[in-house]
PDB file of N, CA and C in Angstrom:
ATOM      1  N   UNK A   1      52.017  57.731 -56.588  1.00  0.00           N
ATOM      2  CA  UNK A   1      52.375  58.224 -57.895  1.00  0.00           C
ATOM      3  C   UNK A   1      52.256  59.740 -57.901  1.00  0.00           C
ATOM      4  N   UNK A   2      53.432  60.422 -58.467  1.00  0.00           N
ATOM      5  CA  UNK A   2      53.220  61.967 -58.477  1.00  0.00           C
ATOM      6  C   UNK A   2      52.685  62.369 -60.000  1.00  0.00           C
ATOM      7  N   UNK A   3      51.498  63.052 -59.943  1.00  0.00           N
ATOM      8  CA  UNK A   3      50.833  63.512 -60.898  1.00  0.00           C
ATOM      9  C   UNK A   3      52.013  64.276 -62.210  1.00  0.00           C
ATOM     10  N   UNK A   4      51.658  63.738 -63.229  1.00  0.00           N
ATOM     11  CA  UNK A   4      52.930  64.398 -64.353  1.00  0.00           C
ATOM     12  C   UNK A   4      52.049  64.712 -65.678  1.00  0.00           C
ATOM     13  N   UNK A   5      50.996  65.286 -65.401  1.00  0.00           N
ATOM     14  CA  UNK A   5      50.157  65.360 -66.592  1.00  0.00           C
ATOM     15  C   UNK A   5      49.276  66.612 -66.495  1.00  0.00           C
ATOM     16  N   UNK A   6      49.280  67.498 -67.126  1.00  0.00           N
ATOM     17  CA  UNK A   6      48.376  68.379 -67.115  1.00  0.00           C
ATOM     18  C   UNK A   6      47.322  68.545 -67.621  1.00  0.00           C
ATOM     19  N   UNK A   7      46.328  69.368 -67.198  1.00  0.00           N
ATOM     20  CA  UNK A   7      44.756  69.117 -67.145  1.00  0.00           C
ATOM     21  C   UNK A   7      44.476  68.941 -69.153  1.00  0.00           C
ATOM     22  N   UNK A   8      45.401  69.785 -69.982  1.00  0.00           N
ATOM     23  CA  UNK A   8      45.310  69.599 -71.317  1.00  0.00           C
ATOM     24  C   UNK A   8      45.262  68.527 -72.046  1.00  0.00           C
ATOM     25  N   UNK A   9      46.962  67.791 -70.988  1.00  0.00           N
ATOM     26  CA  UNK A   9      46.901  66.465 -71.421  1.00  0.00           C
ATOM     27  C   UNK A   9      45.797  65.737 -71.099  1.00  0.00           C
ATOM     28  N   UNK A  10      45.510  65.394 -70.026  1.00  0.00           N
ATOM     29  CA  UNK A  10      44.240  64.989 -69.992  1.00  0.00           C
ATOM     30  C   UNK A  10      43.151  65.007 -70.704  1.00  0.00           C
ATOM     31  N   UNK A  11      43.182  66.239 -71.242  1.00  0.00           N
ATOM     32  CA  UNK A  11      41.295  65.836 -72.038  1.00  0.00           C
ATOM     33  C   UNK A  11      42.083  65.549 -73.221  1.00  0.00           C
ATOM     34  N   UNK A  12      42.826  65.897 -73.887  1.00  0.00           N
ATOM     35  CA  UNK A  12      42.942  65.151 -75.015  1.00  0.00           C
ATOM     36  C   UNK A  12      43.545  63.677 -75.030  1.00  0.00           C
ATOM     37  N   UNK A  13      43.805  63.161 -74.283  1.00  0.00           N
ATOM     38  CA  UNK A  13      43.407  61.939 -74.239  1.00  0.00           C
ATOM     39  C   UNK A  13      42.454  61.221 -74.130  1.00  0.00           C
ATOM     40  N   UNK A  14      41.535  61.623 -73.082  1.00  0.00           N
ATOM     41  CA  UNK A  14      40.010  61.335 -73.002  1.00  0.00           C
ATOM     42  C   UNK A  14      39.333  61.480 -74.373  1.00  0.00           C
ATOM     43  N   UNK A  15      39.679  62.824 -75.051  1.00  0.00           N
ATOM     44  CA  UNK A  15      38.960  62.914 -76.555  1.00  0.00           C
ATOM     45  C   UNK A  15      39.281  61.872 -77.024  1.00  0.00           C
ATOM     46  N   UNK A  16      40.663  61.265 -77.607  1.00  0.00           N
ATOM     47  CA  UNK A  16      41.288  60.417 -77.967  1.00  0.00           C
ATOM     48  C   UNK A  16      40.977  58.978 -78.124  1.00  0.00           C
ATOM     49  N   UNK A  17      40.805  58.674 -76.214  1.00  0.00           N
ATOM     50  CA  UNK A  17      40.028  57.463 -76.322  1.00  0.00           C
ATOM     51  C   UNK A  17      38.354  57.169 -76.435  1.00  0.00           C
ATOM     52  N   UNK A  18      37.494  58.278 -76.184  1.00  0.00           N
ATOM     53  CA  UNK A  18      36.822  58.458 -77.104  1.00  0.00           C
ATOM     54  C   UNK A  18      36.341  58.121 -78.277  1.00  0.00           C
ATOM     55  N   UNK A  19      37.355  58.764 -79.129  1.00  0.00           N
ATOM     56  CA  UNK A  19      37.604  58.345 -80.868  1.00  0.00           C
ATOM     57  C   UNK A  19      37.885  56.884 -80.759  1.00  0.00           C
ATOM     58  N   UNK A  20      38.940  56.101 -80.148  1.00  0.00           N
ATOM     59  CA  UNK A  20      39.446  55.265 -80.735  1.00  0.00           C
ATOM     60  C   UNK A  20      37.940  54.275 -79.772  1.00  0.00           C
ATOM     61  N   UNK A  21      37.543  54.144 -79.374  1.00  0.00           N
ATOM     62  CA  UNK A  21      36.145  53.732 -78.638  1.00  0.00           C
ATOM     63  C   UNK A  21      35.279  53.649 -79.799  1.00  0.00           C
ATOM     64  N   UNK A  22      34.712  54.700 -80.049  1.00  0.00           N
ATOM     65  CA  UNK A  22      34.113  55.368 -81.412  1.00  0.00           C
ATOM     66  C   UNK A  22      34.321  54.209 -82.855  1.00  0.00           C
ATOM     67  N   UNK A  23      35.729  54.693 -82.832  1.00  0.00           N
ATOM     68  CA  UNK A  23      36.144  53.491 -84.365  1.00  0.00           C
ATOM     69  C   UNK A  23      35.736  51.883 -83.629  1.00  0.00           C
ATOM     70  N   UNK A  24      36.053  51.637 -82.903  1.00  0.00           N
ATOM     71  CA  UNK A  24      36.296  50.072 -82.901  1.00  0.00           C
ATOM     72  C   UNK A  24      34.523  49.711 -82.218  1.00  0.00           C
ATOM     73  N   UNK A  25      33.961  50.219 -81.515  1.00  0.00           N
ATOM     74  CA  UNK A  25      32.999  49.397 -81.276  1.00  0.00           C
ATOM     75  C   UNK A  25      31.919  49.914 -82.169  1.00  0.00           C
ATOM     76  N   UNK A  26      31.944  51.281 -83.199  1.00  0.00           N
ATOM     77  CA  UNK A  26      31.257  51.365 -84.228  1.00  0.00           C
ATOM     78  C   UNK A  26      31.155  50.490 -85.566  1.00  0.00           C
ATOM     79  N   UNK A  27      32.318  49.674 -85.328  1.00  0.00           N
ATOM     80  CA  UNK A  27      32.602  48.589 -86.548  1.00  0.00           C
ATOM     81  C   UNK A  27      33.172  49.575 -87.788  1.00  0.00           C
ATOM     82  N   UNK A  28      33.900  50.703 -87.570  1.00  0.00           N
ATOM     83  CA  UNK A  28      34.570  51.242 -88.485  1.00  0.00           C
ATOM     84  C   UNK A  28      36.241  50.686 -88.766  1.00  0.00           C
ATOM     85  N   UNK A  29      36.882  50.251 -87.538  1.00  0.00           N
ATOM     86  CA  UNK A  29      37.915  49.718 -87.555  1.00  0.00           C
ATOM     87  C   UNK A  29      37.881  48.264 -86.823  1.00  0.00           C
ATOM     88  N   UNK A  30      38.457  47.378 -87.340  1.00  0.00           N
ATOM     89  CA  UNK A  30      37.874  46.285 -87.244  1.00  0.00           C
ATOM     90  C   UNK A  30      39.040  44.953 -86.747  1.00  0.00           C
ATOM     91  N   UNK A  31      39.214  44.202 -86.085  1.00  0.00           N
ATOM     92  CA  UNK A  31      40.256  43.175 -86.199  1.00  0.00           C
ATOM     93  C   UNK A  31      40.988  43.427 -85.461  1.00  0.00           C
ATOM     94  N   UNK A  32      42.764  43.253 -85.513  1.00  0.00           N
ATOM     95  CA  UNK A  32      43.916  43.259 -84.987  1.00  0.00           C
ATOM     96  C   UNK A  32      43.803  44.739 -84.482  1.00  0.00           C
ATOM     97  N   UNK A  33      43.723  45.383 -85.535  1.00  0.00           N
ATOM     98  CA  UNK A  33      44.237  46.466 -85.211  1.00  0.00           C
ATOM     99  C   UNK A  33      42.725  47.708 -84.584  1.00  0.00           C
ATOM    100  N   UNK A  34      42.058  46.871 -84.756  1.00  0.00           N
ATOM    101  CA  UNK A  34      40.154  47.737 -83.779  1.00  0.00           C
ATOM    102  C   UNK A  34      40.616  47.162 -82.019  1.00  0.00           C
ATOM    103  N   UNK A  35      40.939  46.378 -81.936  1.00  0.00           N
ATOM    104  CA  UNK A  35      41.670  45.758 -80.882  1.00  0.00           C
ATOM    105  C   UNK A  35      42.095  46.425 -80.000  1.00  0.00           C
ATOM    106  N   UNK A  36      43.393  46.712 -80.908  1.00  0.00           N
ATOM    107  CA  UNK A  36      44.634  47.559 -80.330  1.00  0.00           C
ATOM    108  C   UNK A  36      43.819  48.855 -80.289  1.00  0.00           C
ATOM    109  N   UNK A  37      43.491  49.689 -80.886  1.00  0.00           N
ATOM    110  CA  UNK A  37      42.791  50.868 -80.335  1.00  0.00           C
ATOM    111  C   UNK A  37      42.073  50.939 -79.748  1.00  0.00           C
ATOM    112  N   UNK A  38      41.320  49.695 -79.062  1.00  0.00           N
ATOM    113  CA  UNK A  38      40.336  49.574 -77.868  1.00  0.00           C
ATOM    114  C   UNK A  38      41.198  49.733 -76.385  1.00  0.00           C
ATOM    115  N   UNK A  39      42.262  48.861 -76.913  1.00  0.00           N
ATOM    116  CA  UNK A  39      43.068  48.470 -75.807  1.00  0.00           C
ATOM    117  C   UNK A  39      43.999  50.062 -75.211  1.00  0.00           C
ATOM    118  N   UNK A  40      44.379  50.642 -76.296  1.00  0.00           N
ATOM    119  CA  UNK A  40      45.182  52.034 -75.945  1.00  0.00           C
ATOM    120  C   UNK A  40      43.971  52.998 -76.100  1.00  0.00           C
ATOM    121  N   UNK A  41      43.434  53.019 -76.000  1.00  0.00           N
ATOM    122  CA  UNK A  41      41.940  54.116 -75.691  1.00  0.00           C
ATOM    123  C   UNK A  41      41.832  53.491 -74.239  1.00  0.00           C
ATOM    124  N   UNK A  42      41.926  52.466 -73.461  1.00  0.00           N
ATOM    125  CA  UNK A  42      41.809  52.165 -72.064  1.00  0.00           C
ATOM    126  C   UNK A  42      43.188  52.726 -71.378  1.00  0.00           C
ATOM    127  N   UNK A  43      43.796  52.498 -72.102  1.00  0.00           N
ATOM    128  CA  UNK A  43      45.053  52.991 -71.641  1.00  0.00           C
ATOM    129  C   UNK A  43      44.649  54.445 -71.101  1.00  0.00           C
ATOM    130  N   UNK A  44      44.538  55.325 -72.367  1.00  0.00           N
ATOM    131  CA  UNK A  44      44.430  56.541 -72.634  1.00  0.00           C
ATOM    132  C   UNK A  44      43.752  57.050 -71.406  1.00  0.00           C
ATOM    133  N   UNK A  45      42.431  56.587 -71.234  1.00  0.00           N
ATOM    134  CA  UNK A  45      41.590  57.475 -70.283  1.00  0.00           C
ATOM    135  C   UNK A  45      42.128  56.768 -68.618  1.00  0.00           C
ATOM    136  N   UNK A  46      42.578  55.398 -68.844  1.00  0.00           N
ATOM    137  CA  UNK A  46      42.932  55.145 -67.001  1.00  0.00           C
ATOM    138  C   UNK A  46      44.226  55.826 -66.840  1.00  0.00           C
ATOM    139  N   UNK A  47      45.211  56.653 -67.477  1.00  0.00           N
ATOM    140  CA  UNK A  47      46.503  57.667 -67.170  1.00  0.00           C
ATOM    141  C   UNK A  47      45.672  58.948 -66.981  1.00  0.00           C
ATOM    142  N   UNK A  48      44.503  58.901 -68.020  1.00  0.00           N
ATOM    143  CA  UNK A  48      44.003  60.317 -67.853  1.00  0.00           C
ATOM    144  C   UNK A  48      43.294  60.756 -66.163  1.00  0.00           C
ATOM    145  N   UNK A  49      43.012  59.526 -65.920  1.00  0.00           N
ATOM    146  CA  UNK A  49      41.723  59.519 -64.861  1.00  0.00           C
ATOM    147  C   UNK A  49      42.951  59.225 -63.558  1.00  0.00           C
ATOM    148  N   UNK A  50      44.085  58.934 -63.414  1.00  0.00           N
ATOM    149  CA  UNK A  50      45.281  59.184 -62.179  1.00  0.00           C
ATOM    150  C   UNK A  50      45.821  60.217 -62.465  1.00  0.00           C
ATOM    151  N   UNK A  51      46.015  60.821 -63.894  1.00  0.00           N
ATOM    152  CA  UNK A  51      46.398  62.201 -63.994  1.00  0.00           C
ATOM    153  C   UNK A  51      48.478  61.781 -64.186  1.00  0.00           C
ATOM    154  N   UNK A  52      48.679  60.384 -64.292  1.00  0.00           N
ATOM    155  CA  UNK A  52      49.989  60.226 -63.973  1.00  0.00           C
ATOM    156  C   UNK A  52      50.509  58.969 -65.311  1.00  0.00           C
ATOM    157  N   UNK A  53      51.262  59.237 -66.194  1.00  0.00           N
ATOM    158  CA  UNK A  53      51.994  58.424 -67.263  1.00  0.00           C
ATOM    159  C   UNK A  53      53.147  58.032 -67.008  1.00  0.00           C
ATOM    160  N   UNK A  54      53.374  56.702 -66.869  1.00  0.00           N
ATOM    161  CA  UNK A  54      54.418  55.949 -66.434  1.00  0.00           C
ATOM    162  C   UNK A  54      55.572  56.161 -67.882  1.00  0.00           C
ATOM    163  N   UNK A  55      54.971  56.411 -69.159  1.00  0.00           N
ATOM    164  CA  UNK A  55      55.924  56.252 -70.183  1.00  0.00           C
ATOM    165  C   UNK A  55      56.849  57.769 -70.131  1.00  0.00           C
ATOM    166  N   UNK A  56      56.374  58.786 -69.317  1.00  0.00           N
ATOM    167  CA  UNK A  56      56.847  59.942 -69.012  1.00  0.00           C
ATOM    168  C   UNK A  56      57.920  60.106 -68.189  1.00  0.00           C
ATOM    169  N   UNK A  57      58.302  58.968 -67.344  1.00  0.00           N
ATOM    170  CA  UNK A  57      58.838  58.694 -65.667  1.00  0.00           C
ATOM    171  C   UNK A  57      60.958  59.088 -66.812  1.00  0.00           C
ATOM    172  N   UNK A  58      60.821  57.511 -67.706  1.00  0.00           N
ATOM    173  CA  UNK A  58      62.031  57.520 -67.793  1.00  0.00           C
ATOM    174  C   UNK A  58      62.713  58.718 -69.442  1.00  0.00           C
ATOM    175  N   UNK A  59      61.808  59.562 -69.428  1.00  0.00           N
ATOM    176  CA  UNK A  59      62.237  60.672 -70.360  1.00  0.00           C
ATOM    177  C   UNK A  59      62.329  62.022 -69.816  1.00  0.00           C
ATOM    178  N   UNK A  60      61.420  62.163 -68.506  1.00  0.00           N
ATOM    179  CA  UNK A  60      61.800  62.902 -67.485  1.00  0.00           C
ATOM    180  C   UNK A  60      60.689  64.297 -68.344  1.00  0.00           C
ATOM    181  N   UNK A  61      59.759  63.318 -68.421  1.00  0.00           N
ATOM    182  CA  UNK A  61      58.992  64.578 -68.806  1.00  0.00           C
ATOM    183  C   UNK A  61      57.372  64.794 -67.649  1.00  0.00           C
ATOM    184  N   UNK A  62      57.599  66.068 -67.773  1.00  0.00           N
ATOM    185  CA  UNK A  62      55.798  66.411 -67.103  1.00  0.00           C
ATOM    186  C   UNK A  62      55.252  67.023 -67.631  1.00  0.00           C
ATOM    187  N   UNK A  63      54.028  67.703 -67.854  1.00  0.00           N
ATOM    188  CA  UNK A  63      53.126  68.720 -68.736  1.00  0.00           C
ATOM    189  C   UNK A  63      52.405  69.008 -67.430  1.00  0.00           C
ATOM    190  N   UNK A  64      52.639  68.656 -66.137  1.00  0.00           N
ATOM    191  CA  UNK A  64      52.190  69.375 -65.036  1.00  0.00           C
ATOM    192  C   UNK A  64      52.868  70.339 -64.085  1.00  0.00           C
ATOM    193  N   UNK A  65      52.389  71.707 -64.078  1.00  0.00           N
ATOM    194  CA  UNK A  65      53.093  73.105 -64.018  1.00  0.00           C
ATOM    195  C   UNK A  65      52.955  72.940 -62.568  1.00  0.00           C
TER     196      UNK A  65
END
């Protein structure tokens, strides 16, 4: 995989999933949708942590210089 993410992107995703970590296992957001932000907060930090976003591939975008 060729890296398409820059170090910016990166932490703010990490912040991101973080937060959404934060809401759902604090019992602030709760259910269907505490879920789903558990689930894309994993997302968030395992693209952050290869440094590489597959949803980037077919829009032809990088944020890595």
């Amino acid at each position: 995989m060729k890296r398409n993410m820059s170090n910016t992107d990166r932490i703010v995703r990490v912040v991101l999933a973080l937060v959404f970590f934060y809401l759902y296992f604090g019992g602030v957001v709760t259910g269907a949708l505490g879920a789903a932000l558990a689930v894309l907060g994993a997302v968030f930090l395992l693209t952050s942590l290869v440094a590489f976003c597959p949803l980037y591939l077919p829009f032809k975008i990088s944020t890595y210089k």
